[in-house]
PDB file of N, CA and C in Angstrom:
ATOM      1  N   UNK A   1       0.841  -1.189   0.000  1.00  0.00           N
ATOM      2  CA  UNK A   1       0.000   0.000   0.000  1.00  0.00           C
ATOM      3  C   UNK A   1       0.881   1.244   0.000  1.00  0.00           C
ATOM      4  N   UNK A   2       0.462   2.241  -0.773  1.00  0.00           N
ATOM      5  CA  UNK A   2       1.029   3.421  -0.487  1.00  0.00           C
ATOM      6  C   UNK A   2       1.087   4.277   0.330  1.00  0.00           C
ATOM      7  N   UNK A   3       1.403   5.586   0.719  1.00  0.00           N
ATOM      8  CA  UNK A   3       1.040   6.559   1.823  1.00  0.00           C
ATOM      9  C   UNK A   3       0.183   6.970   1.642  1.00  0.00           C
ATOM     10  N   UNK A   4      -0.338   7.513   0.694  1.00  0.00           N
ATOM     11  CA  UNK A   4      -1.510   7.761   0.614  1.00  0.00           C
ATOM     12  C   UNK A   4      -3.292   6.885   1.081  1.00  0.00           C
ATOM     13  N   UNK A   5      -2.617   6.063   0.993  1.00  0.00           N
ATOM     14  CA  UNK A   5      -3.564   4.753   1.224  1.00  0.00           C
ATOM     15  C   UNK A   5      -3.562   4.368   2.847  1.00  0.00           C
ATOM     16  N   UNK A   6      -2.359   4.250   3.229  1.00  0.00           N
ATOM     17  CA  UNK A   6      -1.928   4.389   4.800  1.00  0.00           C
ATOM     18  C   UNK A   6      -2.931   5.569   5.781  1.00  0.00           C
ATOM     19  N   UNK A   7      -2.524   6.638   5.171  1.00  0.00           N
ATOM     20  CA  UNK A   7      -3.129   7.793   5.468  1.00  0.00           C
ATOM     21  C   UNK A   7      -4.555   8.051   5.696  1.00  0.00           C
ATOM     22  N   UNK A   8      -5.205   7.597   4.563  1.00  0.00           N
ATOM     23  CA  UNK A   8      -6.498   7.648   4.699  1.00  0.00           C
ATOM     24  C   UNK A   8      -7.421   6.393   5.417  1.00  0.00           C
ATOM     25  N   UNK A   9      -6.734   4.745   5.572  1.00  0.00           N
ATOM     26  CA  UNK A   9      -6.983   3.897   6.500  1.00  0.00           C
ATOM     27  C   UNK A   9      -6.855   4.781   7.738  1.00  0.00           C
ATOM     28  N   UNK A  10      -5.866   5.164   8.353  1.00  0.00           N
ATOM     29  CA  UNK A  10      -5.595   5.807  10.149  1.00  0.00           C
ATOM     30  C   UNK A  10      -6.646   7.185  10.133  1.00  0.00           C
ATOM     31  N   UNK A  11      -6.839   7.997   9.229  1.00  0.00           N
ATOM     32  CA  UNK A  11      -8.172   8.742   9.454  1.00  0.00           C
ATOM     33  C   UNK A  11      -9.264   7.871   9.709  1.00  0.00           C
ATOM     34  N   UNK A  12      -9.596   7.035   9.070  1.00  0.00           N
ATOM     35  CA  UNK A  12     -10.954   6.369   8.527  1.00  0.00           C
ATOM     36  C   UNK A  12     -10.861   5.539  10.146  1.00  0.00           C
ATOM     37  N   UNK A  13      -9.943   4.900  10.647  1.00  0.00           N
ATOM     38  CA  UNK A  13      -9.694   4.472  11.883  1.00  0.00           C
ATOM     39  C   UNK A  13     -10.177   4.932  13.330  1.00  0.00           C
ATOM     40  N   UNK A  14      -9.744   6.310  13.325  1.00  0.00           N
ATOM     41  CA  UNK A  14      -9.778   7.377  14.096  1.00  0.00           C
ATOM     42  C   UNK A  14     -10.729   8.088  14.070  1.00  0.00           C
ATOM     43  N   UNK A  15     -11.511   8.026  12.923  1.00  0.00           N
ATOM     44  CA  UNK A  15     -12.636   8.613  12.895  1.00  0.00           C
ATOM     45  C   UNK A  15     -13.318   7.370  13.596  1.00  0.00           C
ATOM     46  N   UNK A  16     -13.786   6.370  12.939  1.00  0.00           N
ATOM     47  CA  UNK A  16     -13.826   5.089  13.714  1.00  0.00           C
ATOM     48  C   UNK A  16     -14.353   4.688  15.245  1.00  0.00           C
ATOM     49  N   UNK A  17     -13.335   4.519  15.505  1.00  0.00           N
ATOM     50  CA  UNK A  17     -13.038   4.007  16.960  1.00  0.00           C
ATOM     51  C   UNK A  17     -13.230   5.517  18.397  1.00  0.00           C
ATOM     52  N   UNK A  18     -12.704   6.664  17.420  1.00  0.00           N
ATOM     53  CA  UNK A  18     -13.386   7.969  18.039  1.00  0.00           C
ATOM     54  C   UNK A  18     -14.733   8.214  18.136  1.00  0.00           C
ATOM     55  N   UNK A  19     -15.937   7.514  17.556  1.00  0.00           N
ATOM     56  CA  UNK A  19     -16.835   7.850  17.583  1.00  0.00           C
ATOM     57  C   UNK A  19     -17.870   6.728  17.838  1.00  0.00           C
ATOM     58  N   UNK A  20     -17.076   5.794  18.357  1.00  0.00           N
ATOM     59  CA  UNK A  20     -17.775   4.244  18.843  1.00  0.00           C
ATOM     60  C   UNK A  20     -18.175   4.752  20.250  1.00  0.00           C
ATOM     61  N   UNK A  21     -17.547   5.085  21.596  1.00  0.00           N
ATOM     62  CA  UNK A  21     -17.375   5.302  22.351  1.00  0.00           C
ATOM     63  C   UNK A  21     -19.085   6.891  22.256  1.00  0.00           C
ATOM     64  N   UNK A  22     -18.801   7.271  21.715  1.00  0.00           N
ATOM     65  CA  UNK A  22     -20.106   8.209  21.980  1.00  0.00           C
ATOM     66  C   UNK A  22     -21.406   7.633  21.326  1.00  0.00           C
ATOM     67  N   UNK A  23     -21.401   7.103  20.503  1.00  0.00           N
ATOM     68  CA  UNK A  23     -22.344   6.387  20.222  1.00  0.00           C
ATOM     69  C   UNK A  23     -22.999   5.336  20.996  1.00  0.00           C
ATOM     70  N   UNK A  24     -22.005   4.633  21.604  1.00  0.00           N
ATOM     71  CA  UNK A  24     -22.549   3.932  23.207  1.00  0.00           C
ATOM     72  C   UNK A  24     -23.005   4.962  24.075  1.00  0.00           C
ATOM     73  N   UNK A  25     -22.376   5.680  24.119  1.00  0.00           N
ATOM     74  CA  UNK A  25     -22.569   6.694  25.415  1.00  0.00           C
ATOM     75  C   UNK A  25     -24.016   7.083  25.345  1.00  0.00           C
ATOM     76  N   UNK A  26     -24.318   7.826  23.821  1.00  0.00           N
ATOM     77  CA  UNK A  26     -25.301   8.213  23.896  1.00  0.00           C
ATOM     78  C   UNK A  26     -26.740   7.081  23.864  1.00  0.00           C
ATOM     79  N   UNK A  27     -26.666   5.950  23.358  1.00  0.00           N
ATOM     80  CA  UNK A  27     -27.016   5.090  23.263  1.00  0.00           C
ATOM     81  C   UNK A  27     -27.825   4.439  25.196  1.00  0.00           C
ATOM     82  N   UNK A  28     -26.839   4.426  25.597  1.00  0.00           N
ATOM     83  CA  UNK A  28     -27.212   3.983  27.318  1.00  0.00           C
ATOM     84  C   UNK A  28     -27.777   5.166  27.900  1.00  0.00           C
ATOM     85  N   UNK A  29     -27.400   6.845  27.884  1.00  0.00           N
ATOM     86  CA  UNK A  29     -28.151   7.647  28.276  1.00  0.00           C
ATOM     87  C   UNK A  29     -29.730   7.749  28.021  1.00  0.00           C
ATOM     88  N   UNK A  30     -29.704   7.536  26.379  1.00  0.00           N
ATOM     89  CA  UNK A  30     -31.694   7.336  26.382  1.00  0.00           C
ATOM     90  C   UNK A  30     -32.034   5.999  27.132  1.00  0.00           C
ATOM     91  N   UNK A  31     -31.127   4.606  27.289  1.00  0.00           N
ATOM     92  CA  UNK A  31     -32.018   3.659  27.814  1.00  0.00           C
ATOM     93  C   UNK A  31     -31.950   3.968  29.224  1.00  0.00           C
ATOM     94  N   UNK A  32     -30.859   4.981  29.913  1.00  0.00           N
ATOM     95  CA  UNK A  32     -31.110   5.322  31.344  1.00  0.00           C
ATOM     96  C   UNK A  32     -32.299   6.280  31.589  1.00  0.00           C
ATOM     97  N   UNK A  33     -32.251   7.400  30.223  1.00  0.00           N
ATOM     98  CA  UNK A  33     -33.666   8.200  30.681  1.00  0.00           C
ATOM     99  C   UNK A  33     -34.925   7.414  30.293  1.00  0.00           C
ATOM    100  N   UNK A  34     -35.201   6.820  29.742  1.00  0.00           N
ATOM    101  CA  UNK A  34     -36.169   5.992  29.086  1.00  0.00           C
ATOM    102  C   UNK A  34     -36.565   5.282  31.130  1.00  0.00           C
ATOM    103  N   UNK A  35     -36.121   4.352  31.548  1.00  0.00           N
ATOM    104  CA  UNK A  35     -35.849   3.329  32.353  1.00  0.00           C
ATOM    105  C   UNK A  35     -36.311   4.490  33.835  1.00  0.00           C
ATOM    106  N   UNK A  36     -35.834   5.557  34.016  1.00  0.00           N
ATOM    107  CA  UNK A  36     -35.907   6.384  34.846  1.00  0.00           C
ATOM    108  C   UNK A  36     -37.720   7.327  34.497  1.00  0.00           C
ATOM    109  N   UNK A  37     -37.978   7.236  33.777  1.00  0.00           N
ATOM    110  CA  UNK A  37     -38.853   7.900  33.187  1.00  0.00           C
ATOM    111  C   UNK A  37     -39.935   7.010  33.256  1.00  0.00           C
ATOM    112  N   UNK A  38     -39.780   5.935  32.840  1.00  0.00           N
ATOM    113  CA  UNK A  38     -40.920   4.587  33.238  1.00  0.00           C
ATOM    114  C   UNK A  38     -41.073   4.208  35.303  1.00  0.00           C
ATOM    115  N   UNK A  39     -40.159   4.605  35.860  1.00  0.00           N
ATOM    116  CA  UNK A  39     -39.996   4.462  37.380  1.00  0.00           C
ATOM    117  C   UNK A  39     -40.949   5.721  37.614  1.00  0.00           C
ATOM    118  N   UNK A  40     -40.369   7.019  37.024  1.00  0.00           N
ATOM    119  CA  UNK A  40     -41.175   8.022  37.782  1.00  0.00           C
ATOM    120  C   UNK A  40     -41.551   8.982  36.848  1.00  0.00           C
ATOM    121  N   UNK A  41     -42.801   8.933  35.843  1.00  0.00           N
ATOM    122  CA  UNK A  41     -43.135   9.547  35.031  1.00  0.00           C
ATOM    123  C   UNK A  41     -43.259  11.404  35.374  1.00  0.00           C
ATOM    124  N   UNK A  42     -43.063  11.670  36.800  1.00  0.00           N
ATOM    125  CA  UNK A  42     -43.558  12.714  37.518  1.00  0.00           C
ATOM    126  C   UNK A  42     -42.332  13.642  37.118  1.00  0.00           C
ATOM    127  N   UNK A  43     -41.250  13.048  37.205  1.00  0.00           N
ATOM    128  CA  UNK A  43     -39.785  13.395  37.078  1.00  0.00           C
ATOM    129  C   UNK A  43     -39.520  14.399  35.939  1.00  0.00           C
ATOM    130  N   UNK A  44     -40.278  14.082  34.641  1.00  0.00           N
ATOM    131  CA  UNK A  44     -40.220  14.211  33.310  1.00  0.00           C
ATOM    132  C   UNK A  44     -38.749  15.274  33.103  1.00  0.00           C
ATOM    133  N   UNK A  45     -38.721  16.480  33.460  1.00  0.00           N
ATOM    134  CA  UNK A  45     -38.282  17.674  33.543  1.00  0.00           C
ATOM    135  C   UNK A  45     -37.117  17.375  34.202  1.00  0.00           C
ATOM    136  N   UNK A  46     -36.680  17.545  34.956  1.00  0.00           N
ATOM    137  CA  UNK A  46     -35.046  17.246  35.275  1.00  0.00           C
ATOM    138  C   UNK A  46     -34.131  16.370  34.730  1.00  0.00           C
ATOM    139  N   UNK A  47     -35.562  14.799  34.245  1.00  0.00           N
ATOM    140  CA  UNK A  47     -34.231  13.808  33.376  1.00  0.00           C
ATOM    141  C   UNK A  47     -34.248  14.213  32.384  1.00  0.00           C
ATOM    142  N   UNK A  48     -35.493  14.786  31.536  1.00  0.00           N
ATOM    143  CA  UNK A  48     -34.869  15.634  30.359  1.00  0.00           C
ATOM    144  C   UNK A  48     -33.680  16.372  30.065  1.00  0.00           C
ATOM    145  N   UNK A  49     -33.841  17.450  31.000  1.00  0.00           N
ATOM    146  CA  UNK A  49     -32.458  18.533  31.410  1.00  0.00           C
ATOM    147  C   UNK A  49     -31.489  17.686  31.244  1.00  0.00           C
ATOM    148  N   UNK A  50     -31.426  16.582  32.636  1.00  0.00           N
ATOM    149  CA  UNK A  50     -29.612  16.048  32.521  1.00  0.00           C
ATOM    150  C   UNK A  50     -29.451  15.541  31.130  1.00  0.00           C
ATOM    151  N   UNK A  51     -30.969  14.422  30.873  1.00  0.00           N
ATOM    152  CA  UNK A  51     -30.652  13.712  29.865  1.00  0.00           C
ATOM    153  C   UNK A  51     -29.507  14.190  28.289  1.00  0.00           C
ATOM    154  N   UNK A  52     -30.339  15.604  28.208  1.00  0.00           N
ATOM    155  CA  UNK A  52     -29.714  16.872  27.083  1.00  0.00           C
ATOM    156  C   UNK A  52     -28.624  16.981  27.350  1.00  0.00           C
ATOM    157  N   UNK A  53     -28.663  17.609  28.765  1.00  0.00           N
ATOM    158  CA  UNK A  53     -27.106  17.824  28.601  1.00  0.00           C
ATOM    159  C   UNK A  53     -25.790  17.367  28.606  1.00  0.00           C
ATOM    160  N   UNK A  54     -26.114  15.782  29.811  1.00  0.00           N
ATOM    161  CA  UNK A  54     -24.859  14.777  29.404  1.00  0.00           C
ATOM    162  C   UNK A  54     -24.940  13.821  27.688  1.00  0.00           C
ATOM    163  N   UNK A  55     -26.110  14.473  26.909  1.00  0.00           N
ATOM    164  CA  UNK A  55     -25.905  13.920  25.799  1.00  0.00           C
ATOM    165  C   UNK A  55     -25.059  14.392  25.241  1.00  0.00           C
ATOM    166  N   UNK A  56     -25.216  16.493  25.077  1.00  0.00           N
ATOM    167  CA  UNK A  56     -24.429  17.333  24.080  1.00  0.00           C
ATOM    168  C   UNK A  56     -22.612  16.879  24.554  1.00  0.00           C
ATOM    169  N   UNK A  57     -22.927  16.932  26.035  1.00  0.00           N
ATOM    170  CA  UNK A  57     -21.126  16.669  26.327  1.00  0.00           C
ATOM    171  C   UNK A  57     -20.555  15.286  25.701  1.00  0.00           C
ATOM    172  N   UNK A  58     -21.578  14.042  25.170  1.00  0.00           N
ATOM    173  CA  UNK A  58     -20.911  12.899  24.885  1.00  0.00           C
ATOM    174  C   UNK A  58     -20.207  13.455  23.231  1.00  0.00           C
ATOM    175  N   UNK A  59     -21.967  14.205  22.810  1.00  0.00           N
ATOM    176  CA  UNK A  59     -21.684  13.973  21.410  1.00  0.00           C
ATOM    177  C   UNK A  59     -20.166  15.275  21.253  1.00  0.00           C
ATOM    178  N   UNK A  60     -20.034  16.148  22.065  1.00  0.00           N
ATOM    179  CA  UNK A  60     -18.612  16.711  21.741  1.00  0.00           C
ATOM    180  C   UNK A  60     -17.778  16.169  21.548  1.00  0.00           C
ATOM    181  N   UNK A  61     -17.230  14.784  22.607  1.00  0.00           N
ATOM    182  CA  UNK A  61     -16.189  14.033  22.421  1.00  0.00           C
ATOM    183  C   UNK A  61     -16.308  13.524  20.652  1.00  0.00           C
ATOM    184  N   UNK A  62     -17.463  12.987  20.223  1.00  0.00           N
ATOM    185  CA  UNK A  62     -17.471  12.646  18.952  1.00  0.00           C
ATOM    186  C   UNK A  62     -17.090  13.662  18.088  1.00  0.00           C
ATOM    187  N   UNK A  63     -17.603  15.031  18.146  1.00  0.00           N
ATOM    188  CA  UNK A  63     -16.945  15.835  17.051  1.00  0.00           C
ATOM    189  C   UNK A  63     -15.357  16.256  17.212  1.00  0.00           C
ATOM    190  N   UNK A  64     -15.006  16.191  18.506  1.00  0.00           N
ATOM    191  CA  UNK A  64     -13.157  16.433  18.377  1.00  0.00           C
ATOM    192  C   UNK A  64     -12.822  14.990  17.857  1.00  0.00           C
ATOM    193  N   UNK A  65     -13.367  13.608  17.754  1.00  0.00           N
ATOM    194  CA  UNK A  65     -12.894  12.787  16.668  1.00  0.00           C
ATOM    195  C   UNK A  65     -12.783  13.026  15.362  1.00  0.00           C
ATOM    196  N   UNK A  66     -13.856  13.437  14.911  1.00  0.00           N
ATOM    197  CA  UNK A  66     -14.808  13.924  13.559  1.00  0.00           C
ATOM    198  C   UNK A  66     -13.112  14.879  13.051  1.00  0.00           C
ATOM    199  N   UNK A  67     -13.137  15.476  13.694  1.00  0.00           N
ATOM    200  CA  UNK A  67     -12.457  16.694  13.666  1.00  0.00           C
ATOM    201  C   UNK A  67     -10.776  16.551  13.698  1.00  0.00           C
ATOM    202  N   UNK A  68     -10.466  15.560  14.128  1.00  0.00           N
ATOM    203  CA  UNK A  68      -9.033  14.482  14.436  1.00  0.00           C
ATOM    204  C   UNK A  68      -8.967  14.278  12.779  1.00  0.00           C
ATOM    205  N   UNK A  69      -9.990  13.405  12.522  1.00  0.00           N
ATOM    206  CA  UNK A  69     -10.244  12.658  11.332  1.00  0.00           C
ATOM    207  C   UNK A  69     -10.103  13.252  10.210  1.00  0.00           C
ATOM    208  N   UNK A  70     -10.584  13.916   9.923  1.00  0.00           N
ATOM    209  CA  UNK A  70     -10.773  15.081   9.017  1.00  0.00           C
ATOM    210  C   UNK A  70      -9.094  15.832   9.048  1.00  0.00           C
ATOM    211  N   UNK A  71      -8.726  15.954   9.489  1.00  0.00           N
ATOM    212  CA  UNK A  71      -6.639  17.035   9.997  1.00  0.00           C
ATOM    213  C   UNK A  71      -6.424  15.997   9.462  1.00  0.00           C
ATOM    214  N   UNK A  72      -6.379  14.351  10.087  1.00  0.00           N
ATOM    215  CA  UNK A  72      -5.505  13.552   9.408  1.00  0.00           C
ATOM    216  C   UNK A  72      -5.417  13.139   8.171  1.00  0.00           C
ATOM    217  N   UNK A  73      -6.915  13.139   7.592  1.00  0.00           N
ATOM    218  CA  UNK A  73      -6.787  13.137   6.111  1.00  0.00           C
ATOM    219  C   UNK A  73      -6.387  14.343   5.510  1.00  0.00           C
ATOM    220  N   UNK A  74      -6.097  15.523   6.224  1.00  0.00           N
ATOM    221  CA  UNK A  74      -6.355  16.601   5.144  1.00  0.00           C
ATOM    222  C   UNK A  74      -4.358  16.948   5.050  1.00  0.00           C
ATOM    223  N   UNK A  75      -4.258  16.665   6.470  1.00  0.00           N
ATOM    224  CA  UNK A  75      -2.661  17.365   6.540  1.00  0.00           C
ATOM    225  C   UNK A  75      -1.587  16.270   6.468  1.00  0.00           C
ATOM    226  N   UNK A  76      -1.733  15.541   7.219  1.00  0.00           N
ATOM    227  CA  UNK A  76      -0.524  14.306   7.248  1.00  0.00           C
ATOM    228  C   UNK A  76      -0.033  14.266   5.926  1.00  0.00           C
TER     229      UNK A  76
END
């Protein structure tokens, strides 16, 4: 394989494996608000709140992958 070819496997990688990890993340947060929400329908409003907001912080980690990914194909 060439460098070029090298190059764009370890982006494609990194993009990858960077964005497995939030995709779980976010993935178990709806079945925790879901699960919490069936216990105490009364709740609605606060697990929403957290729910949102420890979502936006997972999905950040995914865009500084996104964003890894993208430099390594563009500059290396």
């Amino acid at each position: 394989m060439d460098a070029e070819a090298m190059k764009m496997l370890g982006a494609g990688l990194a993009g990858s494996f960077g964005l497995l990890g939030p995709g779980i993340g976010l993935g178990l947060i709806g079945w925790g608000a879901m699960q919490a929400l069936g216990r105490n329908p009364e709740a609605r409003g606060p697990i929403m709140i957290n729910m949102i907001l420890i979502g936006a912080l997972a999905e950040a980690i995914g865009i500084y992958a996104l964003v890894i990914a993208i430099l390594l194909a563009m500059v290396v």
